[in-house]
Protein backbone atom coordinates (compact mmCIF):
# COMPACT_ATOMS: atom_id res chain seq x y z
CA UNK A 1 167.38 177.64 226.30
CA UNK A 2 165.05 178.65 228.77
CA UNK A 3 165.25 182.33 227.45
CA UNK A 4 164.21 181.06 224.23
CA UNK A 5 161.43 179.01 225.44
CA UNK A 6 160.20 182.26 227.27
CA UNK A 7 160.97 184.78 223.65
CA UNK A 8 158.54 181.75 221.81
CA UNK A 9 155.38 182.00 224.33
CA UNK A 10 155.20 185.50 224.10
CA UNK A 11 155.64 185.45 220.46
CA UNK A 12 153.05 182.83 220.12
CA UNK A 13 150.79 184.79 222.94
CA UNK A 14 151.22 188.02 220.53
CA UNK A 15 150.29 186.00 217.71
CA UNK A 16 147.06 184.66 219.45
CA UNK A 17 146.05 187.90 220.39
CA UNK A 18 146.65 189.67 217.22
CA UNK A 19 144.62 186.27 215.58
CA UNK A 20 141.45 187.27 217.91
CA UNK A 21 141.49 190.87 216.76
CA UNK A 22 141.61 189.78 213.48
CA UNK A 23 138.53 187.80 214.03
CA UNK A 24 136.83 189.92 215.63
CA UNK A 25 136.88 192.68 212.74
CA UNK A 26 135.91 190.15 210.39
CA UNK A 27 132.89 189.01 212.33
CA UNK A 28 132.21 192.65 213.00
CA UNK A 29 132.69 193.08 208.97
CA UNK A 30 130.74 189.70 208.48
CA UNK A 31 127.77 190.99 210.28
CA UNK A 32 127.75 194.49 209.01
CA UNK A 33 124.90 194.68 206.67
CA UNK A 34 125.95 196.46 203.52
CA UNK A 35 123.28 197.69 201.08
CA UNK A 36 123.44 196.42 197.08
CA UNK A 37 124.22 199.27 195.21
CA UNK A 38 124.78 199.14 190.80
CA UNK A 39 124.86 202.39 188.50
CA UNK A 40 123.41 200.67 185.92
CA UNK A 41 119.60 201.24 185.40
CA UNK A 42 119.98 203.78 188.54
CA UNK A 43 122.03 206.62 187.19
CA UNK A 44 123.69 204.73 184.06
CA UNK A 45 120.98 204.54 181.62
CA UNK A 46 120.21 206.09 178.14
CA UNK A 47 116.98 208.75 178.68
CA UNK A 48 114.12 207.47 176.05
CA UNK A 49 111.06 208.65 177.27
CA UNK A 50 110.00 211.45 179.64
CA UNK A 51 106.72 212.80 181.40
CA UNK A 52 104.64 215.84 179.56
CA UNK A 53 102.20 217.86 181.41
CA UNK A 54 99.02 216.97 179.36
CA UNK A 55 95.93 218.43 181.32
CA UNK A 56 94.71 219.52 184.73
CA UNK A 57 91.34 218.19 185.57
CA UNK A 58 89.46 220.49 188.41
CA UNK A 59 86.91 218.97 190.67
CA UNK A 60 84.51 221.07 192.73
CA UNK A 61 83.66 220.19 196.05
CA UNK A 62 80.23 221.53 197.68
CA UNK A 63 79.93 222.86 201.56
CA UNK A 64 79.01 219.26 202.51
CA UNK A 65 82.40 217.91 201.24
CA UNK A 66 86.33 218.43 202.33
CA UNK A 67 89.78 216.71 200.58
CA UNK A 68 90.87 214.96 203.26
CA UNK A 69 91.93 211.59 202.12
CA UNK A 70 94.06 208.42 201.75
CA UNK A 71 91.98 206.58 199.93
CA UNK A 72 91.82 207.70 196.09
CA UNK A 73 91.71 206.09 192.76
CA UNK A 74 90.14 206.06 189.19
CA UNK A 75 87.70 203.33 188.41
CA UNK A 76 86.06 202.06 185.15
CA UNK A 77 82.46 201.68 185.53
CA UNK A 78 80.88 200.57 181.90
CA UNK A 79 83.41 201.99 180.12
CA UNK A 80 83.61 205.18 181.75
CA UNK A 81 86.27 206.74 184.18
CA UNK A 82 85.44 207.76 187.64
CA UNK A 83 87.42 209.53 190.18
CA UNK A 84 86.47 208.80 194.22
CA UNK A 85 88.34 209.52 197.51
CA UNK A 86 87.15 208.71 200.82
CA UNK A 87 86.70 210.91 203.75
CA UNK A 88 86.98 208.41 206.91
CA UNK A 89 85.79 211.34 209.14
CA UNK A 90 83.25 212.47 207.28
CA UNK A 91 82.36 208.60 206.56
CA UNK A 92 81.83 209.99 203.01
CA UNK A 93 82.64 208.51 199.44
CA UNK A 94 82.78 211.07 196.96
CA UNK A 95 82.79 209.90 193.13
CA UNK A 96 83.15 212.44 190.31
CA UNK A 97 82.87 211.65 186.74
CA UNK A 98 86.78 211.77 185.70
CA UNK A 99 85.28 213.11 181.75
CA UNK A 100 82.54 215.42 183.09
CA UNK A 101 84.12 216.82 186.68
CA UNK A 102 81.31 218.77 187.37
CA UNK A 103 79.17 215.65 187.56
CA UNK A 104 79.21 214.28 191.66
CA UNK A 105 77.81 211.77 193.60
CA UNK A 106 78.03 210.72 197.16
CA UNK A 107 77.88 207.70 199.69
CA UNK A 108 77.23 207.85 202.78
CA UNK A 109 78.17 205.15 205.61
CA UNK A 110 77.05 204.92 208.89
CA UNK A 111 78.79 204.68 211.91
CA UNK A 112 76.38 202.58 214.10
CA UNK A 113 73.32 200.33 213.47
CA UNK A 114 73.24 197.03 211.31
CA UNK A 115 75.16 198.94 208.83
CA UNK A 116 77.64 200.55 211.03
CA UNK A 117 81.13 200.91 210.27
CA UNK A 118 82.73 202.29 213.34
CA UNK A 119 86.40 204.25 213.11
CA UNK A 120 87.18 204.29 209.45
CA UNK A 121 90.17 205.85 210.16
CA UNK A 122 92.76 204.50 207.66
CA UNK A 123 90.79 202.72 205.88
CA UNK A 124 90.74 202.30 202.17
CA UNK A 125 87.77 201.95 199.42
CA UNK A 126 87.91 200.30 195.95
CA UNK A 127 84.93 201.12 193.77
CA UNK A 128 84.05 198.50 191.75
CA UNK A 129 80.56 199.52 190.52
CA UNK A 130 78.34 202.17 192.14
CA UNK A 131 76.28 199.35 193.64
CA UNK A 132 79.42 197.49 194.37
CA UNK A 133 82.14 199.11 197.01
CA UNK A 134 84.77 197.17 198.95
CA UNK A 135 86.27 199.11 202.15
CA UNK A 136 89.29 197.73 203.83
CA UNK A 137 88.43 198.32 207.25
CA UNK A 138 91.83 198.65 209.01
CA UNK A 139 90.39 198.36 212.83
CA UNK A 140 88.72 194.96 212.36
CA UNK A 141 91.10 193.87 209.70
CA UNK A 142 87.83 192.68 207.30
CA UNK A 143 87.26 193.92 203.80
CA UNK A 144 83.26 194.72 203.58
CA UNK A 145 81.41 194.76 200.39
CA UNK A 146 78.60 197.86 200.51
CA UNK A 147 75.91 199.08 198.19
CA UNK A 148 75.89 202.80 197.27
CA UNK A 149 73.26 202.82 199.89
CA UNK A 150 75.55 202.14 202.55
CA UNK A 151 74.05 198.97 203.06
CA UNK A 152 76.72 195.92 204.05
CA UNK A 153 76.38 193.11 201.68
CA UNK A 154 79.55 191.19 203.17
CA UNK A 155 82.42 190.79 205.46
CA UNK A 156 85.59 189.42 204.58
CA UNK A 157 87.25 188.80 207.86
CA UNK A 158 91.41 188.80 206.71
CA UNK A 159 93.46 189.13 209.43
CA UNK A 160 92.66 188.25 213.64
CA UNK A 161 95.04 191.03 215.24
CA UNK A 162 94.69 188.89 217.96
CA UNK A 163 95.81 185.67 216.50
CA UNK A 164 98.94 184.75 218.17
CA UNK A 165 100.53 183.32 214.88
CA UNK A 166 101.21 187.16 213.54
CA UNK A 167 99.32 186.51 210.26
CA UNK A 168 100.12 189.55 207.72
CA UNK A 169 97.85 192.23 207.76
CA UNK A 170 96.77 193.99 204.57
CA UNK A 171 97.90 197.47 203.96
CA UNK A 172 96.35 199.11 201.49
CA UNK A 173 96.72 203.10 200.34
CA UNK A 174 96.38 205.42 197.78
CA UNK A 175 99.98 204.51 196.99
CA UNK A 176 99.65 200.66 197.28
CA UNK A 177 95.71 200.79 195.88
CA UNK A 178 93.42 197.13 196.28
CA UNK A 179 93.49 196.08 192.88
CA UNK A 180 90.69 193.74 190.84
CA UNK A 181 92.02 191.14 189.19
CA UNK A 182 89.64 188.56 187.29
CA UNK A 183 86.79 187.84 190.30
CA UNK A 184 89.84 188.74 192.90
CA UNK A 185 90.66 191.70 195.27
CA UNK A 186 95.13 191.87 195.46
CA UNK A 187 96.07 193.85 198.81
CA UNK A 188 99.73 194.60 199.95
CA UNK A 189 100.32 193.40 203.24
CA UNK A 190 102.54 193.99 206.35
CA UNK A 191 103.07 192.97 209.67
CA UNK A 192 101.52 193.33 212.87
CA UNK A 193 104.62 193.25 214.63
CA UNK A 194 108.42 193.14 213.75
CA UNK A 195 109.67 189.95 212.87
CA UNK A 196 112.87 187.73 213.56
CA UNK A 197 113.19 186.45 209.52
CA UNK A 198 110.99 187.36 206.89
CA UNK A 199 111.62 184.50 205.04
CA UNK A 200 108.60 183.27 203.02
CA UNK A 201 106.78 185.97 205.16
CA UNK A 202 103.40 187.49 202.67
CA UNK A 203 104.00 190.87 201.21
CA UNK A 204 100.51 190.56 199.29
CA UNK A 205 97.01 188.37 199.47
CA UNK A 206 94.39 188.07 197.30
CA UNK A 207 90.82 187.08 197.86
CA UNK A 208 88.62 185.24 195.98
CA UNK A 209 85.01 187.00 196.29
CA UNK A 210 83.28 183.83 195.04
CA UNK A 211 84.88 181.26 197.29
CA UNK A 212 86.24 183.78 200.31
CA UNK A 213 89.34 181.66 199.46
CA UNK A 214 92.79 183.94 200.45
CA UNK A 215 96.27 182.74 198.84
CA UNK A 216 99.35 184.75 199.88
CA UNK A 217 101.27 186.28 196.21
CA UNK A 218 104.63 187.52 197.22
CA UNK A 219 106.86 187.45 199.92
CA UNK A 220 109.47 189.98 201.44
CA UNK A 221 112.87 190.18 199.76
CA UNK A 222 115.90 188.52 201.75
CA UNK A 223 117.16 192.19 202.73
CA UNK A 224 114.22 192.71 205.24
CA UNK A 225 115.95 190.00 207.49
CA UNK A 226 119.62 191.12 207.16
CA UNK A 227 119.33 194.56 208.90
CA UNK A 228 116.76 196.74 210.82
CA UNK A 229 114.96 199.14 208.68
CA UNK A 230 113.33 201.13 211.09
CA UNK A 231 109.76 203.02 211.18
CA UNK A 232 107.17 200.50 209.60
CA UNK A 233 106.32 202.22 206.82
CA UNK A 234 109.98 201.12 205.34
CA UNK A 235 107.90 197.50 205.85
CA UNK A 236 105.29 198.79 203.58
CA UNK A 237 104.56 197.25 200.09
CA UNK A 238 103.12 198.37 196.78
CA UNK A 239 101.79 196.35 194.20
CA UNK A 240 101.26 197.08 190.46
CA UNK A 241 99.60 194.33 187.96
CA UNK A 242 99.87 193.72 184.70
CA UNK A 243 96.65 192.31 183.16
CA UNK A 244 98.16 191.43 179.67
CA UNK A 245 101.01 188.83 181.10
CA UNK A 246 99.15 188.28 183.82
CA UNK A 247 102.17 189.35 186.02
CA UNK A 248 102.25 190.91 189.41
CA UNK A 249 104.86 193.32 190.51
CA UNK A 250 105.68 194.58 194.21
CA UNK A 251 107.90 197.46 194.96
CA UNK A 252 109.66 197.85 198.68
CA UNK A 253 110.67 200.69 200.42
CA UNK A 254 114.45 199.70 200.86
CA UNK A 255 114.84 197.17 198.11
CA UNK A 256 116.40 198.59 194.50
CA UNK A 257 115.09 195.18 193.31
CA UNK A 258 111.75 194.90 192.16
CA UNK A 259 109.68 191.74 192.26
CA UNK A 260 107.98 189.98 189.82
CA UNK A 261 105.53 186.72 190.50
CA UNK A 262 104.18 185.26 187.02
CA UNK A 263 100.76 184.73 189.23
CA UNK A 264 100.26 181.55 186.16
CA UNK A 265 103.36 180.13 186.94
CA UNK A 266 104.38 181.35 190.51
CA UNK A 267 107.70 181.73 188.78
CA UNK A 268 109.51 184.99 191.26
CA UNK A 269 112.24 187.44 189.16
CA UNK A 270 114.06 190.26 190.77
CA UNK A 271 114.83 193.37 188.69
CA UNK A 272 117.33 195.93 189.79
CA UNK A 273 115.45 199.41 189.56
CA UNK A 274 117.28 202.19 190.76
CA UNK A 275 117.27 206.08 191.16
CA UNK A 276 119.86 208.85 189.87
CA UNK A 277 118.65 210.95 192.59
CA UNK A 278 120.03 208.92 195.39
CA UNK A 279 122.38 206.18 195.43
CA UNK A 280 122.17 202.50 198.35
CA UNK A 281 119.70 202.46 200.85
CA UNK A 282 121.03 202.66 204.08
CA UNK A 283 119.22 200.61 207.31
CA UNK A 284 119.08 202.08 210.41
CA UNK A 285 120.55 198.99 212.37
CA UNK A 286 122.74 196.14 210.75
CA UNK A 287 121.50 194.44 213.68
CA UNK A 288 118.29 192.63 212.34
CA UNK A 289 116.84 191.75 215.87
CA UNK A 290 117.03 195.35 217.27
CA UNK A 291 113.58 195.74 217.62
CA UNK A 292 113.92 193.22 220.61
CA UNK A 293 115.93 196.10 222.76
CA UNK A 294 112.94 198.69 221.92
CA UNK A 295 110.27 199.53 224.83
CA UNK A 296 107.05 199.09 223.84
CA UNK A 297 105.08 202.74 223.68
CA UNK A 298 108.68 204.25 223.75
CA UNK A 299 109.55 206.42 221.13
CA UNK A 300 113.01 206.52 219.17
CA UNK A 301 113.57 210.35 217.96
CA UNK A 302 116.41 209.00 216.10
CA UNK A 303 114.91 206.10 214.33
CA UNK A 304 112.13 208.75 213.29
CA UNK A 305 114.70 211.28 212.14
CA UNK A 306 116.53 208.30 209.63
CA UNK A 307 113.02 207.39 208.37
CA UNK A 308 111.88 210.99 207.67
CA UNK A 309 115.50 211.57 205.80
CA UNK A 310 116.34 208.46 204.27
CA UNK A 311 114.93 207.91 200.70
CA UNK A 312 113.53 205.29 199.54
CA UNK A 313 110.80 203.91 197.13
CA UNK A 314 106.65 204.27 197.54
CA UNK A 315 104.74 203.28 194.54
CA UNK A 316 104.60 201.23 191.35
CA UNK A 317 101.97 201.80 188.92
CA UNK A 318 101.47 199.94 185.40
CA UNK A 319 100.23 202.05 182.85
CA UNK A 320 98.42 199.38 180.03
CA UNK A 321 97.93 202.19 177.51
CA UNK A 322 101.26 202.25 176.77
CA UNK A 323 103.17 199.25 178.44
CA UNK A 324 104.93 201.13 180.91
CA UNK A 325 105.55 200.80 184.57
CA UNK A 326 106.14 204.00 186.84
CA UNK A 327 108.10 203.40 189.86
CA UNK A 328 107.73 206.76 192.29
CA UNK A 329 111.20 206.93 194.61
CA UNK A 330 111.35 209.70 197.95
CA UNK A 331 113.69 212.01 197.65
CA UNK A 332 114.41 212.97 201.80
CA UNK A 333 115.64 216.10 202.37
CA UNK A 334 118.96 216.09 204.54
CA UNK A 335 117.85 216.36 209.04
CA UNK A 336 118.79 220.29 209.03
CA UNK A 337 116.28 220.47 206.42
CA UNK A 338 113.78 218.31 207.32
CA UNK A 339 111.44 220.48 209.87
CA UNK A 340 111.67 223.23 206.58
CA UNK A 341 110.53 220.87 203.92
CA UNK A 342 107.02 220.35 202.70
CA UNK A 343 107.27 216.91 202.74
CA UNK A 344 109.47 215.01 200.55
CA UNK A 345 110.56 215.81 196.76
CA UNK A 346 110.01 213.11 194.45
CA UNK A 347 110.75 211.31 191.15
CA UNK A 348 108.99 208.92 188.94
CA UNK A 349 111.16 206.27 187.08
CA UNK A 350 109.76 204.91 183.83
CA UNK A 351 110.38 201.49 182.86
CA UNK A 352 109.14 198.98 179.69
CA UNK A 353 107.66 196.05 180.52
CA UNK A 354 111.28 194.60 180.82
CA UNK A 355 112.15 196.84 183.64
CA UNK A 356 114.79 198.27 181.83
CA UNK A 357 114.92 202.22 183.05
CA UNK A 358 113.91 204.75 179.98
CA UNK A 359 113.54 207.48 181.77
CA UNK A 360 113.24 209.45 185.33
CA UNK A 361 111.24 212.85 186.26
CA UNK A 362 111.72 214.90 189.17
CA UNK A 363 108.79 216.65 191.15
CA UNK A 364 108.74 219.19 193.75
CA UNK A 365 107.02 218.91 196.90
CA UNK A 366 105.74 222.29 197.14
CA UNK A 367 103.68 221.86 194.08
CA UNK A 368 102.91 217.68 193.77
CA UNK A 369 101.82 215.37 196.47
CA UNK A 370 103.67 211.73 196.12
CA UNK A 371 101.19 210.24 197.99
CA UNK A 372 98.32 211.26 195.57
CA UNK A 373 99.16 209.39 192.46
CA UNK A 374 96.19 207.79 190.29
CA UNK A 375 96.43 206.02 187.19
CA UNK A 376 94.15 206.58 184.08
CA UNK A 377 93.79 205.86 180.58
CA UNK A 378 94.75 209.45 179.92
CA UNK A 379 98.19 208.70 181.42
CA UNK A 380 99.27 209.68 185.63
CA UNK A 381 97.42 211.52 187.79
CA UNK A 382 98.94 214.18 190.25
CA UNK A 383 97.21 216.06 192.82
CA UNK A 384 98.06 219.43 193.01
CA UNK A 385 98.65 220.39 196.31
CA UNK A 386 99.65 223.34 195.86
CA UNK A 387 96.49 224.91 194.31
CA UNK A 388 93.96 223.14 196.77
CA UNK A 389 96.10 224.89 199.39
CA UNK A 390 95.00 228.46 197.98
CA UNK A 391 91.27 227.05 197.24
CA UNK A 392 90.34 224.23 199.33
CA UNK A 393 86.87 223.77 197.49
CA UNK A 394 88.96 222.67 194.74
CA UNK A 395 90.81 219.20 193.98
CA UNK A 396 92.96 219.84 190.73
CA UNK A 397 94.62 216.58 189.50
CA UNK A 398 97.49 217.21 186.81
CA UNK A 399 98.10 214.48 183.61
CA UNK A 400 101.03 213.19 182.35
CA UNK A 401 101.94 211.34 179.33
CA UNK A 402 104.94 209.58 178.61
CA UNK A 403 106.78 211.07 175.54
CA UNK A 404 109.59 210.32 173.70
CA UNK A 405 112.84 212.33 174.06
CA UNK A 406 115.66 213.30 172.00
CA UNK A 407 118.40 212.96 175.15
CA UNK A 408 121.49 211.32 174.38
């Protein structure tokens, strides 16, 4: 009997320890963050429409003048289209007439006096009216209203940076433009820091210029606080709006989904977007605290490396002439490739105002630059790097149109 008794505790010990392993892989499984991924409306989808080089538009630039920019956009101004791009080191605003290219004015802003603007490094412009510019300035986290004289009107103070409550800070770029929307300014914001959940945490403001009043639009998907994405800009929002349903959409680095707030109803709607180029999005930690074991100043080559190679999604643009929305997704090149690439290939997915996927063209990075994309009543804008590298007096800004297709 006692034999027996012996034979049963080890069994049972066996069992127990065998029970714990168990456990242990399924917490480990349980906590392993594993990216959505669905073929359909990625790579399942019947082709409808594609993108037709239309026109290239060439701008001049005198000696006075450089392309140096992340600030760039086409405006309406009385009925009329105008290109403009800001040169933060120059403290220059250049705006061209988008019909008549030869046509050119210019702004100048000061750096110190009454009028002074300090750093504008990173900063972003809107142009509203010539009289009438709006200049996210990304050091003092205020938007300022100027005159073409370079005279402030206003401040907009939006975010304290040193506000111990971590308010988002707008984020603005020539791929996530400020947008006007009925007396408003709508900005994609970020963070200042990482956060621990980003639950109910503002992806987008918009201000009031009347009142000064600021009401947060959209929040971060659920995603951002199940894993560590890495390098910030993977934190970084776009925004498109749709003036017709009155229906803001935002567009997120590592999220498939897109968003949509009904900014009548605040009614939210997530619409799986994806890309036949590439397939789930993979984090760089399924640990979603492990920012909280970085140094701060330290730098992580290998967090930089699985930013620079993993793809993921910059840019959504709605195109009112002909009720489409363009959703631009980074194609990364592989890390034995990535010091011999000219920057990332890209494609732009074309949806209907459904979000249903109709098409999806592929650019090259040696010829387009997929942070230089403008919308215009003549269809998308690309900058051509590729030319402006042989003549930089030159900007030359390709059109596409959206045209049906006889696939499938």
């Amino acid at each position: 009997m006692e034999c027996c008794s012996d034979l049963y505790y080890k069994i049972k010990a066996i069992s127990i320890f065998i029970l714990i392993i168990l456990l242990g892989f399924a917490c480990s499984d349980k906590s392993r963050f594993n990216p959505y991924l669905q073929k359909e409306n990625s790579s399942d989808y019947k082709k409808k429409i594609d993108l037709m080089s239309r026109e290239l538009l060439e701008f001049s630039l005198d000696s006075s003048l450089r392309f140096s920019t992340n600030s760039i956009g086409v405006s309406t101004i009385r009925g009329r289209e105008y290109l403009s791009f800001l040169d933060t080191d120059l403290m220059t605003l250049a705006i061209f007439d988008y019909k008549d290219t030869q046509k050119l004015r210019t702004v100048q802003f000061e750096y110190e006096g009454p009028n002074g603007l300090g750093n504008l490094s990173t900063s972003v412009h809107y142009l509203h009216a010539f009289d009438s510019i709006y200049l996210f300035h990304h050091w003092s986290g205020a938007l300022i209203h100027l005159t073409d004289s370079g005279k402030i009107i206003k401040r907009y103070p939006l975010v304290d940076y040193a506000d111990s409550a971590n308010l988002p800070m707008p984020f603005p770029s020539a791929s996530a433009p400020i947008l006007y929307v009925k007396g408003k300014l709508i900005i994609p914001t970020t963070f200042t820091r990482y956060q621990k959940d980003y639950q109910d945490y503002p992806s987008s403001l918009s201000l009031d210029l009347a009142t000064k009043k600021v009401k947060f639009l959209s929040v971060f998907p659920e995603l951002y606080s199940k894993a560590y994405w890495g390098t910030k800009f993977k934190y970084e929002p776009s925004i498109a709006y749709n003036h017709s349903t009155n229906v803001l959409v935002a567009s997120y680095p590592v999220d498939p989904f897109l968003q949509k707030v009904n900014l009548e109803s605040n009614e939210v709607s997530q619409h799986f977007v994806g890309s036949e180029h590439f397939e789930s999005i993979p984090p760089f930690k399924s640990d979603p605290f492990h920012y909280l074991k970085k140094e701060n100043g330290t730098r992580d080559q290998e967090e930089e490396d699985h930013g620079m190679t993993t793809s993921d999604y910059r840019g959504i643009y709605y195109d009112q002439n002909h009720n489409l929305y363009y959703r631009v997704a980074l194609i990364r090149p592989p890390l034995e490739k990535l010091f011999d690439s000219e920057g990332p290939d890209f494609s732009i997915i074309i949806l209907d105002e459904h979000f249903e996927k109709l098409g999806e063209h592929f650019f090259s990075s040696q010829l387009y630059d997929p942070s230089k994309i403008l919308m215009s009543s003549k269809g998308i804008n690309l900058f051509r790097k590729d030319v402006h590298g042989s003549n930089e007096n030159k900007i030359v800004i390709e059109i596409f149109e959206p045209v049906e297709t006889f696939y499938n």
